[in-house]
Protein backbone atom coordinates (compact mmCIF):
# COMPACT_ATOMS: atom_id res chain seq x y z
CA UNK A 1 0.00 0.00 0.00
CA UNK A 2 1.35 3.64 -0.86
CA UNK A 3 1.59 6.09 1.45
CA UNK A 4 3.13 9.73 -0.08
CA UNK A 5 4.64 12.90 2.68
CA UNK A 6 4.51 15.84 0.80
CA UNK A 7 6.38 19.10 1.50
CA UNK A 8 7.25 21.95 -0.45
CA UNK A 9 10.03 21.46 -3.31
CA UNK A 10 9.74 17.63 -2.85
CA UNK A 11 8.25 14.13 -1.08
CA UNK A 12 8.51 11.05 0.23
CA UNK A 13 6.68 8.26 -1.63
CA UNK A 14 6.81 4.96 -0.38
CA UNK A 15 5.04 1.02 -0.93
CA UNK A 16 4.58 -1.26 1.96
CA UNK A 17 3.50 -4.92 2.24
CA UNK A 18 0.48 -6.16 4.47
CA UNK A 19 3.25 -7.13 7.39
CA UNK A 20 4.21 -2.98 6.83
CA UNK A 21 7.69 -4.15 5.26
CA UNK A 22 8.61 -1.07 3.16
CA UNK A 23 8.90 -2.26 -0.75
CA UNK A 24 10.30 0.22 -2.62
CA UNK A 25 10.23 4.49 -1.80
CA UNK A 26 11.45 7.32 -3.97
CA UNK A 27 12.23 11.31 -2.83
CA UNK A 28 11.37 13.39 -6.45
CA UNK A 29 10.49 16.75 -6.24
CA UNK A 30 6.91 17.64 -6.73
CA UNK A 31 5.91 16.72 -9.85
CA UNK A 32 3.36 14.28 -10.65
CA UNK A 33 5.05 12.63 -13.54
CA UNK A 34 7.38 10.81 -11.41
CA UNK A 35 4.38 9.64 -8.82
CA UNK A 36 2.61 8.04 -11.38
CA UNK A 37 5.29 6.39 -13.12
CA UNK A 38 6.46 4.70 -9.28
CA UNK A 39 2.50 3.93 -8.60
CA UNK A 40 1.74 3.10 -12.25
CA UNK A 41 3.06 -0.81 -11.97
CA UNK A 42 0.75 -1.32 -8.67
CA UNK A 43 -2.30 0.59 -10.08
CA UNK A 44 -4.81 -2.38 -10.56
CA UNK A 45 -4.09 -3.23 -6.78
CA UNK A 46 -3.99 -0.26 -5.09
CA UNK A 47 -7.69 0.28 -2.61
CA UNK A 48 -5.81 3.68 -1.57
CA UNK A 49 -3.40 6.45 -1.36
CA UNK A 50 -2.49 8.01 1.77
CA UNK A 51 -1.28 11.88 1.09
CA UNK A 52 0.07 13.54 4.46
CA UNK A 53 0.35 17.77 4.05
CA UNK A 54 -0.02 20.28 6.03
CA UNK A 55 -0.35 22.97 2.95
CA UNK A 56 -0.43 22.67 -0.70
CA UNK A 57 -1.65 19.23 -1.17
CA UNK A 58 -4.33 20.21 -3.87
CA UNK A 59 -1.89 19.87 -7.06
CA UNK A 60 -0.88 15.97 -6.09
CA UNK A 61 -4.10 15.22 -5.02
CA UNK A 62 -6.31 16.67 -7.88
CA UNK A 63 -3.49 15.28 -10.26
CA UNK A 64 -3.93 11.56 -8.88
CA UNK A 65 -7.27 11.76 -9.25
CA UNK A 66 -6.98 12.89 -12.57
CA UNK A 67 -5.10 10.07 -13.28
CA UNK A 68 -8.22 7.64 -11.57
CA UNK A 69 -5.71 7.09 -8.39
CA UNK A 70 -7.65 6.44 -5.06
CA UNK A 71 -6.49 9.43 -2.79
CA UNK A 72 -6.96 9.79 0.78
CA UNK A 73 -6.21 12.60 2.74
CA UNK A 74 -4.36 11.91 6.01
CA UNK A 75 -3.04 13.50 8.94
CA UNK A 76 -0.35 11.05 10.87
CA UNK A 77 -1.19 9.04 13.87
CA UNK A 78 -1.10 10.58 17.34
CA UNK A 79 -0.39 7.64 18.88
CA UNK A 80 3.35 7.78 17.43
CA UNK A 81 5.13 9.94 19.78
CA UNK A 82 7.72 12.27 18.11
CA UNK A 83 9.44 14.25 20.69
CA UNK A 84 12.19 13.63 23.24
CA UNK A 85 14.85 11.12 22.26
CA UNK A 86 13.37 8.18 21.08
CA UNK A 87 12.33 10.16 18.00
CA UNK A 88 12.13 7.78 15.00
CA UNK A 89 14.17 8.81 11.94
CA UNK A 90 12.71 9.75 9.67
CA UNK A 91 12.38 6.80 7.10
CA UNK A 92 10.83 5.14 10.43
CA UNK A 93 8.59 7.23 10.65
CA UNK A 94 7.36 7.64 7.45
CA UNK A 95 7.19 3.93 7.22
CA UNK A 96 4.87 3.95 10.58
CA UNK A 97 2.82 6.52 8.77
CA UNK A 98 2.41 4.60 5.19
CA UNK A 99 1.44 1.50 7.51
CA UNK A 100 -0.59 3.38 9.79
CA UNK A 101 -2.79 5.05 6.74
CA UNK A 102 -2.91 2.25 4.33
CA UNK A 103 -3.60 -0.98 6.84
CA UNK A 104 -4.84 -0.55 9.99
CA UNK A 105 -6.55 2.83 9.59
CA UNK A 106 -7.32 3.34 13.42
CA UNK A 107 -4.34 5.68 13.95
CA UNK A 108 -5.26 8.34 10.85
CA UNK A 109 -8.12 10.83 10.39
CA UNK A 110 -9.49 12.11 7.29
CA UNK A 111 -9.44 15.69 6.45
């Protein structure tokens, strides 16, 4: 299941299995060529695509639906606690999030 983290002049799209074992990922800057051509291969399969932003999430989102993507808007768990030392990097995090919006669905919230 795909899971993308967009920020301003790029993002973090990534694929993980049922067991949350990250696939395959890519960092491209924000274009939508380059997101469909990494979800393109896993179209037929896909139930959903989680899209974390806290601005300017309307160009990737309109643009995968314009391409017939399933598109989700997310906002990332609460329950995964970010501060103090035991911060996750940031690939584990973002692989917590991708698993978090595409499996279990109790930790995100729809906008």
């Amino acid at each position: 299941m795909p899971g993308i983290d967009l920020h301003s002049n790029n993002l973090m799209i990534g694929m993980v299995d049922q067991d949350g074992q990250r696939l395959k990922h890519l960092k491209p800057d924000c274009e939508i060529g380059p997101v469909d051509q990494f979800l393109a291969p896993f179209r037929a399969r896909l139930k959903s695509i989680a899209v974390e932003s806290t601005y300017n999430w309307y160009w990737l989102v309109d643009g995968l639906r314009a391409l017939s993507y399933p598109v989700e808007l997310a906002t990332l768990p609460r329950s995964i606690d970010t501060a103090g030392p035991n911060m996750p990097t940031k690939t584990t995090y973002y692989s917590l999030f991708v698993f978090e919006a595409t499996t279990r669905g109790d930790g995100m919230s729809a906008w």
